[in-house]
Structures are given as C-alpha cells and as structure tokens.
N, C-alpha and C. Protein backbone atom coordinates (compact mmCIF):
# COMPACT_ATOMS: atom_id res chain seq x y z
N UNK A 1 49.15 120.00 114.81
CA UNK A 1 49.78 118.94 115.55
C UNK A 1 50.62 118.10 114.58
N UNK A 2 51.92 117.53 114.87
CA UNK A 2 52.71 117.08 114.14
C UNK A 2 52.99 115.55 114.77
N UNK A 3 52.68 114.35 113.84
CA UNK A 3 52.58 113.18 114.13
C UNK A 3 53.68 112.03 113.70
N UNK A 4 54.81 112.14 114.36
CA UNK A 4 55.90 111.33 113.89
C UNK A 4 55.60 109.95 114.37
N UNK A 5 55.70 109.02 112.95
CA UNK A 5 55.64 107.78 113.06
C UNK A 5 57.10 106.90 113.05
N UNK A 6 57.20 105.65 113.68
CA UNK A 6 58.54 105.12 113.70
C UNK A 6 58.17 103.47 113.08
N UNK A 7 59.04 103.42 112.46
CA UNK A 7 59.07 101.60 111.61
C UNK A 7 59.72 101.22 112.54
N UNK A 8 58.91 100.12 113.63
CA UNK A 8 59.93 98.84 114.48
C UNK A 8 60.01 97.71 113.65
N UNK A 9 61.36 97.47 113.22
CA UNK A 9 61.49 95.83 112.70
C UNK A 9 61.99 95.26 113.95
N UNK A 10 61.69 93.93 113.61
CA UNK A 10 62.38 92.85 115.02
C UNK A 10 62.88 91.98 113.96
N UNK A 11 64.30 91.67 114.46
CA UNK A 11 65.05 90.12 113.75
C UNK A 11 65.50 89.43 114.44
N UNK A 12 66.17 88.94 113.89
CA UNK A 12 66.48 87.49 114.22
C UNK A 12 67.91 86.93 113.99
N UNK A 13 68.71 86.29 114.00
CA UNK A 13 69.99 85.64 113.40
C UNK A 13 69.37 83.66 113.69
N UNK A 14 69.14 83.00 112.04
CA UNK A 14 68.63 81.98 112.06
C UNK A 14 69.99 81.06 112.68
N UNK A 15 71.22 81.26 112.85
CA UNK A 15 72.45 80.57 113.59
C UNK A 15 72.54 80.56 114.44
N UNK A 16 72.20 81.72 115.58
CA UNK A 16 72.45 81.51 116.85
C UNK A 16 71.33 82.17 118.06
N UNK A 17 70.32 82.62 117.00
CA UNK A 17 68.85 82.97 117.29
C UNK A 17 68.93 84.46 118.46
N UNK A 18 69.99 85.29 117.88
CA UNK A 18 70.16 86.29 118.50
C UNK A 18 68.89 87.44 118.21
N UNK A 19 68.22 88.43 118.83
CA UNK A 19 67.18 89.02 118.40
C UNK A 19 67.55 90.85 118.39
N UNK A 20 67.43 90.84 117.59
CA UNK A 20 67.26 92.51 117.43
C UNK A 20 66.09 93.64 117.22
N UNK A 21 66.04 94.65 117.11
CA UNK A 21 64.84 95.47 117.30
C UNK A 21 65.53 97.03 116.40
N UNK A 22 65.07 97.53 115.10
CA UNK A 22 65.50 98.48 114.78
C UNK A 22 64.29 99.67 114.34
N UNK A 23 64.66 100.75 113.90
CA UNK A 23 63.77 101.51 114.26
C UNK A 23 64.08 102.72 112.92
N UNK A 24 64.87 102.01 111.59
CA UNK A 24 65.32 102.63 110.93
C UNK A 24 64.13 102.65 109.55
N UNK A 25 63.80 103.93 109.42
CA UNK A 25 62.03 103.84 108.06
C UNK A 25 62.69 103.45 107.20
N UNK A 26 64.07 103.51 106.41
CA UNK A 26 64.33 102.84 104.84
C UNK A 26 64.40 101.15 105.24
N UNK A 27 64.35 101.07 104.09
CA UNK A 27 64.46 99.61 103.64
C UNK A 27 65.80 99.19 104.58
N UNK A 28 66.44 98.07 105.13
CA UNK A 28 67.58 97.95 105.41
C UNK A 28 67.65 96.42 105.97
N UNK A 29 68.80 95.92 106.34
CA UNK A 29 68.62 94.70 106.56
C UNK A 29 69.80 94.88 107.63
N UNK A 30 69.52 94.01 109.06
CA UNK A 30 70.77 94.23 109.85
C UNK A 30 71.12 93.21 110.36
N UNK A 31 72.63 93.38 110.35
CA UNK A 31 73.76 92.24 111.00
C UNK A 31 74.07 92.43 111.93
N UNK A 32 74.57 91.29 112.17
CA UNK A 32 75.85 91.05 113.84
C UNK A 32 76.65 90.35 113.31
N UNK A 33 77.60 90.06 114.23
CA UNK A 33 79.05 89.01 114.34
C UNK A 33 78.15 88.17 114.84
N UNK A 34 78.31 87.03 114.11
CA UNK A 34 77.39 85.58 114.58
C UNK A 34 79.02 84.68 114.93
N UNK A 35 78.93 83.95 117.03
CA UNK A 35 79.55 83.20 117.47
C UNK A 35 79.41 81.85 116.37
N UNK A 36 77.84 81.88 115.69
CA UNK A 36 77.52 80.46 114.90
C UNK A 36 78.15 80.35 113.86
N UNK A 37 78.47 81.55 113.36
CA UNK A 37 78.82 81.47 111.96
C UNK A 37 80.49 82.67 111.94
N UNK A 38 80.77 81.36 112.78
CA UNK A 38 82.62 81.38 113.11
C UNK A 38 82.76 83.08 113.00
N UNK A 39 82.21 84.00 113.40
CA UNK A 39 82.63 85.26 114.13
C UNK A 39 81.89 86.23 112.47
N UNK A 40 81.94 86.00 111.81
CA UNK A 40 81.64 86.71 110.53
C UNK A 40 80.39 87.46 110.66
N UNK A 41 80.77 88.92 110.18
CA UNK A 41 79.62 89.74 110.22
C UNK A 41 78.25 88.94 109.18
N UNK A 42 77.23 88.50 109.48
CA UNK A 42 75.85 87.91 108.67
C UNK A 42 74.91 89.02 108.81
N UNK A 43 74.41 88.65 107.96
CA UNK A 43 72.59 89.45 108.02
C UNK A 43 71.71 88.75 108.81
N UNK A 44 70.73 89.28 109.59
CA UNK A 44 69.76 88.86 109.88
C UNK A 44 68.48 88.93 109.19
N UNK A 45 67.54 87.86 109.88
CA UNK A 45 66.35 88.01 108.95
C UNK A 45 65.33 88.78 110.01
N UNK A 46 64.42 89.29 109.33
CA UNK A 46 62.95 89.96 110.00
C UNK A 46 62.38 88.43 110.90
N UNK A 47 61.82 88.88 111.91
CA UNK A 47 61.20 87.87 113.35
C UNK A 47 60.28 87.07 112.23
N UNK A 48 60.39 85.69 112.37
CA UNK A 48 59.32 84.77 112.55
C UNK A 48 59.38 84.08 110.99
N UNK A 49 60.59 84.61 110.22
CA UNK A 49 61.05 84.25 109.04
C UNK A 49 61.84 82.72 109.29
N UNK A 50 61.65 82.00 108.70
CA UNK A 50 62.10 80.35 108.81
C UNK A 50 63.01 80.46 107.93
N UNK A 51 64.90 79.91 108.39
CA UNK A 51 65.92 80.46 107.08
C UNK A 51 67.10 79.79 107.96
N UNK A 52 67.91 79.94 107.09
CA UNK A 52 69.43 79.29 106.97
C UNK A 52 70.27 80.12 106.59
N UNK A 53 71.33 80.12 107.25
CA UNK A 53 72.78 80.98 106.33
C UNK A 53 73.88 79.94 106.22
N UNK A 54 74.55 79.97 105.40
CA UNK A 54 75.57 79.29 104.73
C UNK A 54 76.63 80.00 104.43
N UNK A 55 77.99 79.43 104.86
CA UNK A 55 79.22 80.63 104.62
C UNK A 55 79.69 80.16 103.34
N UNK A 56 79.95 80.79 102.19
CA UNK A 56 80.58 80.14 101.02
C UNK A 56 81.89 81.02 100.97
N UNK A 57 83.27 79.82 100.92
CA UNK A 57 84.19 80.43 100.92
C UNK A 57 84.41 80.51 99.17
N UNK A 58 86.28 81.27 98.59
CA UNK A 58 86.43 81.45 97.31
C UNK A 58 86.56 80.16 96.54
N UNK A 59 85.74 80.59 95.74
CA UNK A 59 86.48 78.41 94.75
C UNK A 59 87.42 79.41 93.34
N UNK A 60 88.21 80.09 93.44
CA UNK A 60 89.10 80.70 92.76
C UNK A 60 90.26 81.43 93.51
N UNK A 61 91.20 81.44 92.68
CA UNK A 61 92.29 81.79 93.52
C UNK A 61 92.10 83.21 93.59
N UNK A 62 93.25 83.16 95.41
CA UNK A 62 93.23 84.71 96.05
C UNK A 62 94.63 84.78 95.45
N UNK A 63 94.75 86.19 94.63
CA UNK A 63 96.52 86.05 94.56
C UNK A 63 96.80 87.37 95.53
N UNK A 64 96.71 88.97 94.98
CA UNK A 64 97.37 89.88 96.60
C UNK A 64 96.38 90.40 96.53
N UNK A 65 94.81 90.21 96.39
CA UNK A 65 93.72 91.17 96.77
C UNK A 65 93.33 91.04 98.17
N UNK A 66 92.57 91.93 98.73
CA UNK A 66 92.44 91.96 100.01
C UNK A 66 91.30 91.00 100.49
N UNK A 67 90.99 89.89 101.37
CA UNK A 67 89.42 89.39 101.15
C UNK A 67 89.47 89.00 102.68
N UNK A 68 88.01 88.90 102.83
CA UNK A 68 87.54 88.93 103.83
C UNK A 68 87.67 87.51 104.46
N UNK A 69 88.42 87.15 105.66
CA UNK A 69 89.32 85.78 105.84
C UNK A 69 88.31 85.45 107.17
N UNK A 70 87.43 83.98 106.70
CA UNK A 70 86.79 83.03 108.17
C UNK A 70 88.02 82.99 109.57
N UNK A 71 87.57 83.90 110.17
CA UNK A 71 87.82 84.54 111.41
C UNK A 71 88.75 82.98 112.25
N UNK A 72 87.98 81.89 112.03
CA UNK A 72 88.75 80.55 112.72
C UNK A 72 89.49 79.91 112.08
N UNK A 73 89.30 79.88 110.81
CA UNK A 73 90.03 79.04 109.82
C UNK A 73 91.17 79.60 108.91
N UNK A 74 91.06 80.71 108.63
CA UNK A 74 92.10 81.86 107.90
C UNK A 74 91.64 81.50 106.92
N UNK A 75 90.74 80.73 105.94
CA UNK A 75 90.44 80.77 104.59
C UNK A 75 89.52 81.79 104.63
N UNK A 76 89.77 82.12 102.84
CA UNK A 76 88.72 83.44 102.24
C UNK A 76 87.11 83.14 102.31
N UNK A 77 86.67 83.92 102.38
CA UNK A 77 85.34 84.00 102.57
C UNK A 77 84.34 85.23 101.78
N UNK A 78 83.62 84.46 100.47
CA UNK A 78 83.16 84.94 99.24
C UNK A 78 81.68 85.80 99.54
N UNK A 79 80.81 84.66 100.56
CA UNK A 79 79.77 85.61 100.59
C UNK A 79 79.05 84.53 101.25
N UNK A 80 77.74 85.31 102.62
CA UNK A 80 77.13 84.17 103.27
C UNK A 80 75.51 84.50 102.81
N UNK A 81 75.16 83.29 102.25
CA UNK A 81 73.87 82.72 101.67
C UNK A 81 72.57 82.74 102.57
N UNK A 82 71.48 83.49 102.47
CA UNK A 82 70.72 83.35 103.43
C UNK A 82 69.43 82.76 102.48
N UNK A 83 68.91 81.13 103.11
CA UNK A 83 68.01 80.73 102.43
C UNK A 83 66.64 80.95 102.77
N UNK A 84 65.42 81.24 102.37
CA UNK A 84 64.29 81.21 103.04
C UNK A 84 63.41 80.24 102.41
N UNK A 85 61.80 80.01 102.27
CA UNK A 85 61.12 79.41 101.76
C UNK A 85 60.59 80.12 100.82
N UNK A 86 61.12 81.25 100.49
CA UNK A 86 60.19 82.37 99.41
C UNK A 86 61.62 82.82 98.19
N UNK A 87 62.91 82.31 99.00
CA UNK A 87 64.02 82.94 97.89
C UNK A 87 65.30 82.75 98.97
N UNK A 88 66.19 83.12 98.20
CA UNK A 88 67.52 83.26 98.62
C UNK A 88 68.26 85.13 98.54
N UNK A 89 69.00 85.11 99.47
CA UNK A 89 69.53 86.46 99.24
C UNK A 89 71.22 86.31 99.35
N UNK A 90 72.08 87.18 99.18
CA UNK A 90 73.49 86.80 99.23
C UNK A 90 74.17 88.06 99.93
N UNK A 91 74.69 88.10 100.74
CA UNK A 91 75.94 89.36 101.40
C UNK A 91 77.24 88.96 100.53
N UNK A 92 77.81 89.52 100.12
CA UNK A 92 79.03 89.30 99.34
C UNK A 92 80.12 90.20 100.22
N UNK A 93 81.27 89.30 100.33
CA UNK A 93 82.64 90.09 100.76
C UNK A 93 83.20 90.29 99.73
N UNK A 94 83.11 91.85 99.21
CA UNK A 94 83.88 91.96 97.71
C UNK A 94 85.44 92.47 99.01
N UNK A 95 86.41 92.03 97.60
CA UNK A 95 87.72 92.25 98.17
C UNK A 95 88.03 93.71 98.14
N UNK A 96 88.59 94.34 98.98
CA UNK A 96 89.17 95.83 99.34
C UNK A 96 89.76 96.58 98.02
N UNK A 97 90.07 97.54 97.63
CA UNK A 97 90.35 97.74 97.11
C UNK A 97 91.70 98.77 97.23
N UNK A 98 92.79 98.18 96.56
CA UNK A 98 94.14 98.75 96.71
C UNK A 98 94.84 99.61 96.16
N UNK A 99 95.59 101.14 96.70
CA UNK A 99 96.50 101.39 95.84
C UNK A 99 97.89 101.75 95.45
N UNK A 100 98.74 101.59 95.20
CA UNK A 100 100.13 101.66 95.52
C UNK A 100 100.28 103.30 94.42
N UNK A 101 101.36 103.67 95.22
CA UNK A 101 102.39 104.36 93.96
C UNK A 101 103.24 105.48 95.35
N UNK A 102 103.85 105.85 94.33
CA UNK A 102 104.85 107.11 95.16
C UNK A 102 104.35 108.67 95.22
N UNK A 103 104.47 109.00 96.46
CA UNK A 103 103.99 110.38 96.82
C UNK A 103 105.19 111.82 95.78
N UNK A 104 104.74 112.50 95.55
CA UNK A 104 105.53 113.35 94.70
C UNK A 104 105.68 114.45 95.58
C-alpha cells in the first residue's frame, strides 16, 4: 500500500488579511498583489503569525535600469520588509536585467 502525504500551509497577508491555503512539500513562501500595499506583489506570512510589511522604495539613483515601479505612485520600489516578533525577512525587487547590441 502506498501512502501519499500532503503539507497544508494556511497564510495570511498581515495588510489586507487575505487568506490562502497551499499544498506545496518544499519550503516556500507565497504572495499576492496586496490592494493594501498599493497593488505590489508581497509575501505572505504562515496563519496566526503577528507581522507587518513595509514597502521600501530606492534611496539611490535609478539611471536606465529596469525596477520595479509602486503601481500608484510611479516611484521605484527596492524591496517590501516583512516584520515579525521572532525576525525580519526582505523580498527584494532586483532590477531586470538588459541587453542591447546588433543582430549579425
């Protein structure tokens, strides 16, 4: 007899208290587009976790790299901060990466 087991996580989004249910065995952490957190893809936390997210935009200049722009405001957007009572974690919007030249 062959006994397949399944990992249910349940989360959460601490901004707009949206709930999810996943069913994936690796490690993983899952997002949505949070309405709270001006449209930007965030992470959620695991159910019953007490936490905060924070959008931190660039404090350095954008000159032509590609970056990930606050959906309401058109400013860049570096990475959103998720605080808990045990630690902090960070999602980072690294900028795209570009390449030019001529086809031969």
């Amino acid at each position: 007899m062959t006994v397949t087991l399944r990992a249910v996580h349940h989360w959460y989004c601490p901004a707009c208290h949206k709930e999810a249910t996943t069913t994936e065995t690796r490690a993983h952490t899952e997002f949505h587009r949070c309405p709270r957190m001006r449209g930007l893809e965030v992470p959620m936390v695991p159910a019953g976790t007490k936490a905060k997210l924070e959008v931190r935009e660039w404090e350095d200049y954008v000159g032509k790299e590609k970056v990930q722009l606050d959906p309401e405001r058109g400013r860049p957007v570096r990475s959103v901060i998720t605080t808990r009572d045990n630690g902090q974690d960070v999602a980072i919007y690294a900028p795209t990466a570009t390449i030019e030249g001529e086809a031969h």
